[in-house]
PDB file of N, CA and C in Angstrom:
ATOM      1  N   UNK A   1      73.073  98.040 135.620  1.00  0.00           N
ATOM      2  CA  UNK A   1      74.250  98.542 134.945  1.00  0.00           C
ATOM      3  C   UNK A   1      74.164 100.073 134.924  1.00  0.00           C
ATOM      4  N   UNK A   2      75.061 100.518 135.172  1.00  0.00           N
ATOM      5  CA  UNK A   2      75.286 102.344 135.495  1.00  0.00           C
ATOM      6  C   UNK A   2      75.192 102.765 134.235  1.00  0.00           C
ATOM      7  N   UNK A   3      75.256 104.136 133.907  1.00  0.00           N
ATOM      8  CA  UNK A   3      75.165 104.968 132.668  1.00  0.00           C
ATOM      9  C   UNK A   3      76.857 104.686 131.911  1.00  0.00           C
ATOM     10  N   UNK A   4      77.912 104.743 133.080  1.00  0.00           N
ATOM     11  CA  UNK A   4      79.058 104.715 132.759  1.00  0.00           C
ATOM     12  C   UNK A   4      79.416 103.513 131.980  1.00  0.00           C
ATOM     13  N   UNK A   5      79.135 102.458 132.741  1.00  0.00           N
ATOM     14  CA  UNK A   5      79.348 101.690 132.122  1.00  0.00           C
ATOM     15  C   UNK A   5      78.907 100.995 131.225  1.00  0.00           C
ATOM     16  N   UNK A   6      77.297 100.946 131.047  1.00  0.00           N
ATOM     17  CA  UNK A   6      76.725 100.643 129.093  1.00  0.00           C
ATOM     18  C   UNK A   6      77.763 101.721 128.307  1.00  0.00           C
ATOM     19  N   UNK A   7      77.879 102.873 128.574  1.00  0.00           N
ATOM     20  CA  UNK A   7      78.857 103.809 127.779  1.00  0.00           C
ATOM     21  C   UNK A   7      80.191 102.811 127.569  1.00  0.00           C
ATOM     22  N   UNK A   8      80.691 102.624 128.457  1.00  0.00           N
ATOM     23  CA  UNK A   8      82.273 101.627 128.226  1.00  0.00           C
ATOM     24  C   UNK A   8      82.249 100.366 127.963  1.00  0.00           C
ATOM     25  N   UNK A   9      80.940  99.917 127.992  1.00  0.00           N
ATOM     26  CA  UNK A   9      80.738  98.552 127.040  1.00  0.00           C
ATOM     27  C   UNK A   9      80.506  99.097 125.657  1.00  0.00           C
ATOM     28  N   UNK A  10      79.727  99.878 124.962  1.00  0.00           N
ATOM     29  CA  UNK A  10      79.652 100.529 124.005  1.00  0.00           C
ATOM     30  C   UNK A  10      80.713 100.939 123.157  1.00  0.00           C
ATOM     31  N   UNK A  11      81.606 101.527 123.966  1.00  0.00           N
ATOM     32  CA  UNK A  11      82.979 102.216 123.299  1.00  0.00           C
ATOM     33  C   UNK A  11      83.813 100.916 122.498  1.00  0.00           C
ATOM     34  N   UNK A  12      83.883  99.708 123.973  1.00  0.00           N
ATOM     35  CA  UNK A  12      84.873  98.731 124.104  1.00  0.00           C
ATOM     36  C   UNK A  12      84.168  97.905 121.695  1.00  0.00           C
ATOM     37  N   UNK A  13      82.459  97.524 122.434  1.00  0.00           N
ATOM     38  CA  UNK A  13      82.174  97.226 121.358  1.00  0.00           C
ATOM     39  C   UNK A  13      82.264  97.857 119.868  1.00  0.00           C
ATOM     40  N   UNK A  14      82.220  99.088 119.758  1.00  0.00           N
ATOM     41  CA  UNK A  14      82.620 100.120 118.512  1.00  0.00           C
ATOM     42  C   UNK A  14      84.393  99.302 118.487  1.00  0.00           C
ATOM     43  N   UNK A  15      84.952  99.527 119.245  1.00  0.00           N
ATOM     44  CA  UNK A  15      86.339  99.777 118.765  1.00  0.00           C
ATOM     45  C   UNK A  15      86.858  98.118 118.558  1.00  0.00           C
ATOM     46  N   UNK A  16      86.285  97.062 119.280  1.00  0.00           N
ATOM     47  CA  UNK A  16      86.598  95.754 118.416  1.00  0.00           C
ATOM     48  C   UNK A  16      86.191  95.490 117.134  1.00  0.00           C
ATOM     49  N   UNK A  17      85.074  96.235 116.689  1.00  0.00           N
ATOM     50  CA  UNK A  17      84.324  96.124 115.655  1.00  0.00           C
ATOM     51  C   UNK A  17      84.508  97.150 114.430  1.00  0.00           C
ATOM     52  N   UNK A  18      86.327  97.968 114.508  1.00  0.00           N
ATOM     53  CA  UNK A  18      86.528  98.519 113.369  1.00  0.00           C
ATOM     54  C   UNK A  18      87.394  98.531 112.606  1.00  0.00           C
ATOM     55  N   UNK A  19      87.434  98.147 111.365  1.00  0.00           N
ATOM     56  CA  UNK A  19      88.856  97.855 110.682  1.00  0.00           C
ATOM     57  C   UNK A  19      89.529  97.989 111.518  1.00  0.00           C
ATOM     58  N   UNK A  20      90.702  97.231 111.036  1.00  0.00           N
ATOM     59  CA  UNK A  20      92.309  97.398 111.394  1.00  0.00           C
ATOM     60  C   UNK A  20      92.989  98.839 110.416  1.00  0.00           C
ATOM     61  N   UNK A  21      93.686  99.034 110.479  1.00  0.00           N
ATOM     62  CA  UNK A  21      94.347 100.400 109.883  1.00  0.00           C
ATOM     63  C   UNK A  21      95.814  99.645 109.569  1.00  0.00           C
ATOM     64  N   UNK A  22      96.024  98.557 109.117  1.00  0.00           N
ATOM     65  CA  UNK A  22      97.030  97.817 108.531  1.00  0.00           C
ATOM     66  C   UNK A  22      97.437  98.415 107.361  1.00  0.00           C
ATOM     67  N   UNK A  23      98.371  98.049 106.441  1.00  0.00           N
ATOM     68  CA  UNK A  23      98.378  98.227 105.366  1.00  0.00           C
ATOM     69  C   UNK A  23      98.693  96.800 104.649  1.00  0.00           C
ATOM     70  N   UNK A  24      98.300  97.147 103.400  1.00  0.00           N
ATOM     71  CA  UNK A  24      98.425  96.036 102.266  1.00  0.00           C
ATOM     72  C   UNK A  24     100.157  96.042 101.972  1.00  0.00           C
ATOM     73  N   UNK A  25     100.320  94.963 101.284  1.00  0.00           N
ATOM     74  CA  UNK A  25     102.231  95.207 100.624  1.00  0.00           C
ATOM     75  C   UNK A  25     101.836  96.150  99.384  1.00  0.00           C
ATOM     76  N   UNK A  26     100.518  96.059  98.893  1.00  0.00           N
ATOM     77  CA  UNK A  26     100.487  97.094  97.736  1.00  0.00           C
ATOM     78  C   UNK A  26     100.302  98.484  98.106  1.00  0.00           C
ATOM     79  N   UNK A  27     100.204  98.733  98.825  1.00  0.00           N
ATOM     80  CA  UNK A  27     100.080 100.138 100.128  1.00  0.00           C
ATOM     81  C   UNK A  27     101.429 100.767 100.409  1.00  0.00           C
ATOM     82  N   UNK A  28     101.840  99.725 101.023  1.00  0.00           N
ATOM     83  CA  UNK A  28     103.518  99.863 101.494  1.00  0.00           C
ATOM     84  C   UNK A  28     104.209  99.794 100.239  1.00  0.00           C
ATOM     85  N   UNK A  29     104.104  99.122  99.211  1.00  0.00           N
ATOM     86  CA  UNK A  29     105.331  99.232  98.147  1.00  0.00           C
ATOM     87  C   UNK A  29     105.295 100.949  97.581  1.00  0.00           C
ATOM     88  N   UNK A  30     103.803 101.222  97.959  1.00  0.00           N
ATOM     89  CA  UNK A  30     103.045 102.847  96.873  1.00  0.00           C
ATOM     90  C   UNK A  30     103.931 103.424  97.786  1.00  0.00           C
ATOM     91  N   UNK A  31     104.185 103.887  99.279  1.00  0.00           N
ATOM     92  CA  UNK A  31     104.503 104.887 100.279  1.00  0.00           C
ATOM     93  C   UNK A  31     105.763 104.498 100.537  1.00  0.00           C
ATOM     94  N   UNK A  32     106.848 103.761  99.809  1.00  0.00           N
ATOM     95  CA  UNK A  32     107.859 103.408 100.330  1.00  0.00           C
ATOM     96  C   UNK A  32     108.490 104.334  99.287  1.00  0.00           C
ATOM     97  N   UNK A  33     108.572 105.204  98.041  1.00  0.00           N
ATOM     98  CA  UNK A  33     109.209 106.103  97.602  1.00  0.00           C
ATOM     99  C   UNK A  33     109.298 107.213  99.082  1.00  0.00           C
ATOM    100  N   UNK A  34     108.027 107.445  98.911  1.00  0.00           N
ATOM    101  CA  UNK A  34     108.117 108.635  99.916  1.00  0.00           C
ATOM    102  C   UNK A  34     108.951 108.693 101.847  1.00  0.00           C
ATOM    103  N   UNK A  35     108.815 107.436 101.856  1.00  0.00           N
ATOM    104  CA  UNK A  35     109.143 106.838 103.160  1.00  0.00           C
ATOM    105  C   UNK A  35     110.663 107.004 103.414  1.00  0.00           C
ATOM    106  N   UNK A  36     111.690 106.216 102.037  1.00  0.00           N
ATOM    107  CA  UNK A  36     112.780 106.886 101.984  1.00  0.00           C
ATOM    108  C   UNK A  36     113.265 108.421 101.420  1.00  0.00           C
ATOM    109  N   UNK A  37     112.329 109.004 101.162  1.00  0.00           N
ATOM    110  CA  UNK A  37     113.061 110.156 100.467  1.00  0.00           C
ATOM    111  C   UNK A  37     112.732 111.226 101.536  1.00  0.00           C
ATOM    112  N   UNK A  38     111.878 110.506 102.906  1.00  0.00           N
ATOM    113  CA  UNK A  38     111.862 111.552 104.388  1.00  0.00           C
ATOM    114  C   UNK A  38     112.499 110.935 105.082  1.00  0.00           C
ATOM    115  N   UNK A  39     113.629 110.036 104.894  1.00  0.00           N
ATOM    116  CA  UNK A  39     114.513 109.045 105.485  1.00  0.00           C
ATOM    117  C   UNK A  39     113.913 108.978 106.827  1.00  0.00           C
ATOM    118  N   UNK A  40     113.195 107.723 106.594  1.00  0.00           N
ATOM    119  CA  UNK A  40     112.427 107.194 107.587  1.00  0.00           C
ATOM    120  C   UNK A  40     112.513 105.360 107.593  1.00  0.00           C
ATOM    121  N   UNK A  41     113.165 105.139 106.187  1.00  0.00           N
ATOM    122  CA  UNK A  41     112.952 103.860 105.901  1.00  0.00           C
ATOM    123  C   UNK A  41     115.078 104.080 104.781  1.00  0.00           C
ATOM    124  N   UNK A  42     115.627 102.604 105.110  1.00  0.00           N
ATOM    125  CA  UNK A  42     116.792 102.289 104.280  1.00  0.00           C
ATOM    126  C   UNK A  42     117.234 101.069 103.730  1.00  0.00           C
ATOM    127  N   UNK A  43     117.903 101.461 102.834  1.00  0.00           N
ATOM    128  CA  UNK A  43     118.716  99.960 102.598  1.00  0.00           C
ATOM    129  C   UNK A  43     119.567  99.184 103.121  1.00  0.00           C
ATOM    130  N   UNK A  44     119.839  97.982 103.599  1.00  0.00           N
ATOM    131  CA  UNK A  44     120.582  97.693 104.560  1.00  0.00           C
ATOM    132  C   UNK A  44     121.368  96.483 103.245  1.00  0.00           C
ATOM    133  N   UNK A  45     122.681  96.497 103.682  1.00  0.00           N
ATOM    134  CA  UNK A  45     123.531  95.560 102.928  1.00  0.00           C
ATOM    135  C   UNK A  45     122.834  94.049 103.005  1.00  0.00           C
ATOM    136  N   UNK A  46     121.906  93.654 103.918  1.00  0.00           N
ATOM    137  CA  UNK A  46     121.593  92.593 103.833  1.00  0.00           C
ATOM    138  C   UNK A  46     120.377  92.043 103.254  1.00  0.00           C
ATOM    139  N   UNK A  47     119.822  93.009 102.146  1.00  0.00           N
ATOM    140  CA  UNK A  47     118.983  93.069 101.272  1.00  0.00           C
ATOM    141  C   UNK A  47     117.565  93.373 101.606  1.00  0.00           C
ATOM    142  N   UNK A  48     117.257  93.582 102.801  1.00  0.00           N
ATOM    143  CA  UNK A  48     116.435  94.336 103.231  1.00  0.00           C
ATOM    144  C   UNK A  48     116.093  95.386 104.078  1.00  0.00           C
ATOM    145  N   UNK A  49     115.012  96.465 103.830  1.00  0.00           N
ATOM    146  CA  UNK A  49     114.742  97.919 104.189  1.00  0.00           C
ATOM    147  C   UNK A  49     114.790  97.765 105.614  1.00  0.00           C
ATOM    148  N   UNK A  50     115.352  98.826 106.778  1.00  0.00           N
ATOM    149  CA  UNK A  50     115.264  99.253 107.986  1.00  0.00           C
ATOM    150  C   UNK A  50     114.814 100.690 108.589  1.00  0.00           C
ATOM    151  N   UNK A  51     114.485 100.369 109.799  1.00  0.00           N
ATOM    152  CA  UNK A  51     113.655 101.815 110.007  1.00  0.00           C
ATOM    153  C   UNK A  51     114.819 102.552 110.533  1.00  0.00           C
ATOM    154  N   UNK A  52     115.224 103.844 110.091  1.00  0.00           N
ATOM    155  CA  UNK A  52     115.900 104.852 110.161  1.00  0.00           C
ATOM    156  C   UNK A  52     115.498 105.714 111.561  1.00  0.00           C
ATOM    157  N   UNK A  53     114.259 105.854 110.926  1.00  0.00           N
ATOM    158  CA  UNK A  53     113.505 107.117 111.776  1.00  0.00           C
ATOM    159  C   UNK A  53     112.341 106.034 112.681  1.00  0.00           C
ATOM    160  N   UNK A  54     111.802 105.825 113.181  1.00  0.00           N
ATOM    161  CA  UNK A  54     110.508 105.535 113.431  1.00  0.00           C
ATOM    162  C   UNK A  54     109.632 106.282 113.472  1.00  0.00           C
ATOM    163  N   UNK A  55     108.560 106.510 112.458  1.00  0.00           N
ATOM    164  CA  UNK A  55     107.736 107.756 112.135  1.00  0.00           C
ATOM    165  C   UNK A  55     106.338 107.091 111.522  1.00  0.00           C
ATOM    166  N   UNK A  56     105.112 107.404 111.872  1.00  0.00           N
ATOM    167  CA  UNK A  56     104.032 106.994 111.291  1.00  0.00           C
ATOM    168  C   UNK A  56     104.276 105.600 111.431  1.00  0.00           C
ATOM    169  N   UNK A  57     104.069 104.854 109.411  1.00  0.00           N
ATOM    170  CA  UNK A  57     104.015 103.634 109.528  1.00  0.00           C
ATOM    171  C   UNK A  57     105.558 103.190 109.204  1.00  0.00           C
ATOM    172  N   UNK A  58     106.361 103.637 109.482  1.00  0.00           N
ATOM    173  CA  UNK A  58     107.888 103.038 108.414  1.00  0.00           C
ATOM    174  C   UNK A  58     107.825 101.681 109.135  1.00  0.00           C
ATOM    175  N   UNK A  59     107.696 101.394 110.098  1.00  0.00           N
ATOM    176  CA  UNK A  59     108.221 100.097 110.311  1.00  0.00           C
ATOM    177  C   UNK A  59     107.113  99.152 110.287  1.00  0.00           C
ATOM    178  N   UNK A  60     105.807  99.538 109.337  1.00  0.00           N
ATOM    179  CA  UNK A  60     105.081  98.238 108.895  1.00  0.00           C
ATOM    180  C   UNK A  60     105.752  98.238 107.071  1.00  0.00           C
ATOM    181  N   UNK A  61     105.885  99.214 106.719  1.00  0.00           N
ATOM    182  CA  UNK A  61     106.134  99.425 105.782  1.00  0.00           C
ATOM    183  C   UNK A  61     107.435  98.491 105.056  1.00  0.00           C
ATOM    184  N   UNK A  62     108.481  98.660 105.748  1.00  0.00           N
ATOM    185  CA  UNK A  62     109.476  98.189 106.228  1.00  0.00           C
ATOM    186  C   UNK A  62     109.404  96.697 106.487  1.00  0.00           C
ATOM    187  N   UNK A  63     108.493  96.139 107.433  1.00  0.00           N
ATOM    188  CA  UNK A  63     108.282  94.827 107.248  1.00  0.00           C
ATOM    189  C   UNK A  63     107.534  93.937 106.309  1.00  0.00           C
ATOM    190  N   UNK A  64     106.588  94.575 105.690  1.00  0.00           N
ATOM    191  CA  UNK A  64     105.970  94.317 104.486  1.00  0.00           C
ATOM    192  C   UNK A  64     106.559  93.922 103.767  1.00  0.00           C
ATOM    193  N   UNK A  65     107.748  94.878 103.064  1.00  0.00           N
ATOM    194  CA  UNK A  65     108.535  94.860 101.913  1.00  0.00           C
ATOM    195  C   UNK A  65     109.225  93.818 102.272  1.00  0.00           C
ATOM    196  N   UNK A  66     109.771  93.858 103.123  1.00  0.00           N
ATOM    197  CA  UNK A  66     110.924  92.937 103.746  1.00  0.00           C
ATOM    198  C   UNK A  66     110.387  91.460 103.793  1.00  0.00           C
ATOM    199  N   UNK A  67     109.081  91.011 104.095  1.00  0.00           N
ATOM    200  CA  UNK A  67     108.675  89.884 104.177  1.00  0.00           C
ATOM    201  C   UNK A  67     108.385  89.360 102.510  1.00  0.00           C
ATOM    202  N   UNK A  68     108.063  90.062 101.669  1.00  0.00           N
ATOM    203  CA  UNK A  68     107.725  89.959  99.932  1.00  0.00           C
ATOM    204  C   UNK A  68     109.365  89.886  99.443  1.00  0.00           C
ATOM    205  N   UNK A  69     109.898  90.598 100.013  1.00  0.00           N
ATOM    206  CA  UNK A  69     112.029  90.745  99.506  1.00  0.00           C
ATOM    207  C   UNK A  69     112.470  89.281  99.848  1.00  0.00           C
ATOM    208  N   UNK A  70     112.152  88.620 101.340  1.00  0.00           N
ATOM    209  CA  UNK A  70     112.567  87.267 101.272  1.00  0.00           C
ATOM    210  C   UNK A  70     111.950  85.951 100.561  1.00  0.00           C
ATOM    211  N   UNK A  71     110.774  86.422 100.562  1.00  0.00           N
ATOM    212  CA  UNK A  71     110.044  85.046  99.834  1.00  0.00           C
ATOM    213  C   UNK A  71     110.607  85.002  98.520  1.00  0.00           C
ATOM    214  N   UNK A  72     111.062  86.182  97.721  1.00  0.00           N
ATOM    215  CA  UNK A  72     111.169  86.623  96.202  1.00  0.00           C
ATOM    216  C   UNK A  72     112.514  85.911  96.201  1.00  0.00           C
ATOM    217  N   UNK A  73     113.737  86.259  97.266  1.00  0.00           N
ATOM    218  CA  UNK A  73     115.073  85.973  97.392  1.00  0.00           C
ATOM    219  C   UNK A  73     114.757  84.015  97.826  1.00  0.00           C
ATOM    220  N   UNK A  74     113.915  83.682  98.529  1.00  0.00           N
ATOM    221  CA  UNK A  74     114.034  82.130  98.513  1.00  0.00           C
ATOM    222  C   UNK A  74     113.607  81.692  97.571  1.00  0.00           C
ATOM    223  N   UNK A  75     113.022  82.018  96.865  1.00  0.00           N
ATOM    224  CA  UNK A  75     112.300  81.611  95.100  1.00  0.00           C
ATOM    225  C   UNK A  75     113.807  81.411  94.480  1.00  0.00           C
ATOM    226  N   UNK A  76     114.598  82.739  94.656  1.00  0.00           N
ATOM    227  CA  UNK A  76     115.488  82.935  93.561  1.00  0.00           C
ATOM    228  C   UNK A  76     116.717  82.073  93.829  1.00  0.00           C
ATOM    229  N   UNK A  77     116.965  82.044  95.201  1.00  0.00           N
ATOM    230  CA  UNK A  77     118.440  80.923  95.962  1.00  0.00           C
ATOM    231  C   UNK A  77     117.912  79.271  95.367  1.00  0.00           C
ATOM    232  N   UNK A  78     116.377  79.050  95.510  1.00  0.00           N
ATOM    233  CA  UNK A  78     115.905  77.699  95.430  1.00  0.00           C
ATOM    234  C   UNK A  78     116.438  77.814  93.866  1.00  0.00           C
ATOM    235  N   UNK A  79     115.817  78.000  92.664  1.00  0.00           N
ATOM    236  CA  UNK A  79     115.982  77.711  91.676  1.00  0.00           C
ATOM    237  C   UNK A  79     116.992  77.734  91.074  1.00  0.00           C
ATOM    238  N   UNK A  80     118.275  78.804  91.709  1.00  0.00           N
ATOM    239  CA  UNK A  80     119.429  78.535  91.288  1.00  0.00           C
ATOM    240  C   UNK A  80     120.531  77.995  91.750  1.00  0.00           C
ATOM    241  N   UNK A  81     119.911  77.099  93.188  1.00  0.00           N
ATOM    242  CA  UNK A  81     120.567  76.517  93.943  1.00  0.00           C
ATOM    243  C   UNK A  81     121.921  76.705  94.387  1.00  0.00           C
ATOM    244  N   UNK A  82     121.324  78.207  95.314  1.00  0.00           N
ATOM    245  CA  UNK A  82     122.234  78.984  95.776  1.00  0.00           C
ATOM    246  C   UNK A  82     122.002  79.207  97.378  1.00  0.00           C
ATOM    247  N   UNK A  83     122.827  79.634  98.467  1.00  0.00           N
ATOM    248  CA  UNK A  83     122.259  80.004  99.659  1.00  0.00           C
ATOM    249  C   UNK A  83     121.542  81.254  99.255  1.00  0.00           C
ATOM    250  N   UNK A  84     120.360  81.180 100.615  1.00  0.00           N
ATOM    251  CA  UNK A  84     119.764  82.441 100.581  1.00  0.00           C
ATOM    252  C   UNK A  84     120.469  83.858 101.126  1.00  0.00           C
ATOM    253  N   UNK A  85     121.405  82.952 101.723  1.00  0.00           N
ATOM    254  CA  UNK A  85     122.450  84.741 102.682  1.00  0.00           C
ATOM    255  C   UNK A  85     123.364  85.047 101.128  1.00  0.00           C
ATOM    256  N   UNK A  86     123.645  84.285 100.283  1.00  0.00           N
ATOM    257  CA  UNK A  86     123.942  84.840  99.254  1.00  0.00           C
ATOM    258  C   UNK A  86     122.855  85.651  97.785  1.00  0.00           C
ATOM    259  N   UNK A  87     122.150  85.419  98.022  1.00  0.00           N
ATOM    260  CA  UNK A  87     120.828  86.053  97.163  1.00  0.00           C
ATOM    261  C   UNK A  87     120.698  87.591  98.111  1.00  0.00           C
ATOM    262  N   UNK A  88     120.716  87.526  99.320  1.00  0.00           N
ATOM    263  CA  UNK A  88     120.152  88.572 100.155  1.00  0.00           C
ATOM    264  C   UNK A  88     121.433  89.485  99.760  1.00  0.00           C
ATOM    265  N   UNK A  89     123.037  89.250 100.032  1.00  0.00           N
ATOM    266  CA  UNK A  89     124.076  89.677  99.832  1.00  0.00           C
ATOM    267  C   UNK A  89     123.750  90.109  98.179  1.00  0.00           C
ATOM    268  N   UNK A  90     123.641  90.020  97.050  1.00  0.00           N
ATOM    269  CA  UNK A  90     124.232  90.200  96.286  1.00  0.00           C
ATOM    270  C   UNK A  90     122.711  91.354  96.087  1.00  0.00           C
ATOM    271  N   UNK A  91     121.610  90.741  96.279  1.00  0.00           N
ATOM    272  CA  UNK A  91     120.651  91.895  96.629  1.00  0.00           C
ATOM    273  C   UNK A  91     120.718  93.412  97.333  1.00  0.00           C
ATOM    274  N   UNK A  92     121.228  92.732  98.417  1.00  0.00           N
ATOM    275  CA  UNK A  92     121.680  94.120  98.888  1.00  0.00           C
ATOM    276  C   UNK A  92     122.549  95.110  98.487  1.00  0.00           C
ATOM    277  N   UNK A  93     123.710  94.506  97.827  1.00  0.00           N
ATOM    278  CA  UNK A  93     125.051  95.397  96.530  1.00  0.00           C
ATOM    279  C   UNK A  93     123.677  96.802  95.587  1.00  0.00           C
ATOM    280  N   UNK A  94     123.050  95.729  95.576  1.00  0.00           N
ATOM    281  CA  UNK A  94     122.592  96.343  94.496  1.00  0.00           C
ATOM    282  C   UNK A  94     121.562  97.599  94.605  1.00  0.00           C
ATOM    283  N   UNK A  95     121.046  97.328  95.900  1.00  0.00           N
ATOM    284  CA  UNK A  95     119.885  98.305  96.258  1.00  0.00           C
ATOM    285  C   UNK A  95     120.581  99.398  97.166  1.00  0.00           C
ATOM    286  N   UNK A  96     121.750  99.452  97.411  1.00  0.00           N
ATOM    287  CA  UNK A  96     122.774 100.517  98.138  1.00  0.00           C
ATOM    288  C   UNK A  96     123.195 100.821  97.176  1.00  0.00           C
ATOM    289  N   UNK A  97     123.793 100.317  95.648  1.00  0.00           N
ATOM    290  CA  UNK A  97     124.326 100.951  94.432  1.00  0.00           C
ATOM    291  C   UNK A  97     123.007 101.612  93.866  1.00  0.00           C
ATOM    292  N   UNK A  98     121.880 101.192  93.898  1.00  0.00           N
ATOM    293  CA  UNK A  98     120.888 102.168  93.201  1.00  0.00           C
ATOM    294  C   UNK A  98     120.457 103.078  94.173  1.00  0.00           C
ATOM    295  N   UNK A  99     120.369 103.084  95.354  1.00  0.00           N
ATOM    296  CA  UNK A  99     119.861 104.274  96.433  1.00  0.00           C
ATOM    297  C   UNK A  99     120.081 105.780  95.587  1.00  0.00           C
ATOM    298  N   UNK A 100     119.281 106.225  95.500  1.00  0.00           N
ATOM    299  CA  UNK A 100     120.009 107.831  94.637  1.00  0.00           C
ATOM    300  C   UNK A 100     120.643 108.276  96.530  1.00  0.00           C
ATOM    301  N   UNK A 101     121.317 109.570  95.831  1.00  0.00           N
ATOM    302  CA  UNK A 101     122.204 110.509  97.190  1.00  0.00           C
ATOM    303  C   UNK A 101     120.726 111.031  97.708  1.00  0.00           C
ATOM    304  N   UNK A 102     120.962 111.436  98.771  1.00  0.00           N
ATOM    305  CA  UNK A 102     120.229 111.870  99.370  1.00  0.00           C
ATOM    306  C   UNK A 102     119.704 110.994 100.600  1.00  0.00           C
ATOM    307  N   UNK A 103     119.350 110.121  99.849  1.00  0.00           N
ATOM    308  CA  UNK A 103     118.615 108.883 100.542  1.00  0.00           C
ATOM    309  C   UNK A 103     118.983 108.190 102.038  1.00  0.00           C
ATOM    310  N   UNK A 104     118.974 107.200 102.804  1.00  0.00           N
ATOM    311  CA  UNK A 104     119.706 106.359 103.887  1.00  0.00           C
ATOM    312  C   UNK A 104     120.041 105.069 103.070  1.00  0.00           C
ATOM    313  N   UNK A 105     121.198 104.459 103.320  1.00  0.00           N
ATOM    314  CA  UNK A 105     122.002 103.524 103.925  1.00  0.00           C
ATOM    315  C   UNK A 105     122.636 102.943 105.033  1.00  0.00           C
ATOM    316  N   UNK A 106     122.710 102.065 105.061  1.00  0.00           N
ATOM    317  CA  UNK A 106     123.653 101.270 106.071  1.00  0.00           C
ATOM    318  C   UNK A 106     124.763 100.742 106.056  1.00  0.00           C
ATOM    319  N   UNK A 107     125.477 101.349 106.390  1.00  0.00           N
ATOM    320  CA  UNK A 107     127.327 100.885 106.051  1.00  0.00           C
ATOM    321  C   UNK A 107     128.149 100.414 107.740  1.00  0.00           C
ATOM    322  N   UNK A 108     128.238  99.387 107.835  1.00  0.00           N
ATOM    323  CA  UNK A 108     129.377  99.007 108.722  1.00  0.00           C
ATOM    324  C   UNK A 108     127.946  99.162 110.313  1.00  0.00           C
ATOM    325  N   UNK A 109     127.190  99.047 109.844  1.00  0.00           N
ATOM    326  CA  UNK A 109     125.950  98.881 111.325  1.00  0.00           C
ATOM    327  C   UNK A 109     125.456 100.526 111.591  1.00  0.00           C
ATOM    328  N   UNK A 110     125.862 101.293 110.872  1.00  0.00           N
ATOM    329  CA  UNK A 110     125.611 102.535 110.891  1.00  0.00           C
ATOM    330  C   UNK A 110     124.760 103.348 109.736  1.00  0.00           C
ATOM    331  N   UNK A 111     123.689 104.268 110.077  1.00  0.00           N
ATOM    332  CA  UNK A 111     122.915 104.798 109.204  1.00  0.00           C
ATOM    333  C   UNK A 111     123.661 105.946 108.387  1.00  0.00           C
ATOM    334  N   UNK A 112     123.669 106.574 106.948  1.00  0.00           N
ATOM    335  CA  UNK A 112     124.338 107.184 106.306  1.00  0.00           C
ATOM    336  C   UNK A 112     123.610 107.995 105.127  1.00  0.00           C
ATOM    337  N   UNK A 113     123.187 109.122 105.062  1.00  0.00           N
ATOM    338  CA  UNK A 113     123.078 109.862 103.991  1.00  0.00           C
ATOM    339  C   UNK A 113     124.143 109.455 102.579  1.00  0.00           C
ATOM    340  N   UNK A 114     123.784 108.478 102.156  1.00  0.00           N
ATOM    341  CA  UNK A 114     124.533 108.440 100.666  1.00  0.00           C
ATOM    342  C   UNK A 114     124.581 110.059  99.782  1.00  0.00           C
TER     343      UNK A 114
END
């Protein structure tokens, strides 16, 4: 075996063998103030966050939330025996009415400085 290559078996082995650089949903819920307020991350009428920008992590961030937003919304359609496109809908009213200005939205398939 050459010098080169114990070196590139070496490398290969370090780099299977180091954390992931994932984030937690408790990670992503902490960096999701900041995420929208560099509009990188928005509210979408259909009750969950979209990537605006693609920057760093927004779009794990983004899916995180988004995967914890539906399980929370099928909890909430199941028990009040409602559809879930209506939980997501009436969710979404609400998180485009609280967006402060500044922020992104999504109106009509289009991104928007509220």
């Amino acid at each position: 075996m050459t010098l080169f290559t114990r070196i590139a078996s070496l490398l290969l082995l370090l780099s299977l063998s180091l954390p992931a650089a994932a984030l937690t949903l408790n990670e992503a819920m902490a960096a999701l103030g900041d995420a929208k307020a560099s509009g990188h991350v928005g509210e979408m009428p259909n009750g969950y966050l979209g990537v605006v920008n693609a920057s760093g992590q927004s779009a794990e961030i983004a899916h995180l939330i988004n995967q914890a937003r539906r399980a929370e919304y099928q909890k909430l359609a199941q028990q009040n025996g409602i559809k879930l496109s209506d939980v997501e809908a009436i969710a979404g009213q609400k998180a485009l009415d609280k967006t402060p200005a500044g922020q992104y939205i999504q109106l009509q398939g289009e991104w928007r400085r509220k």
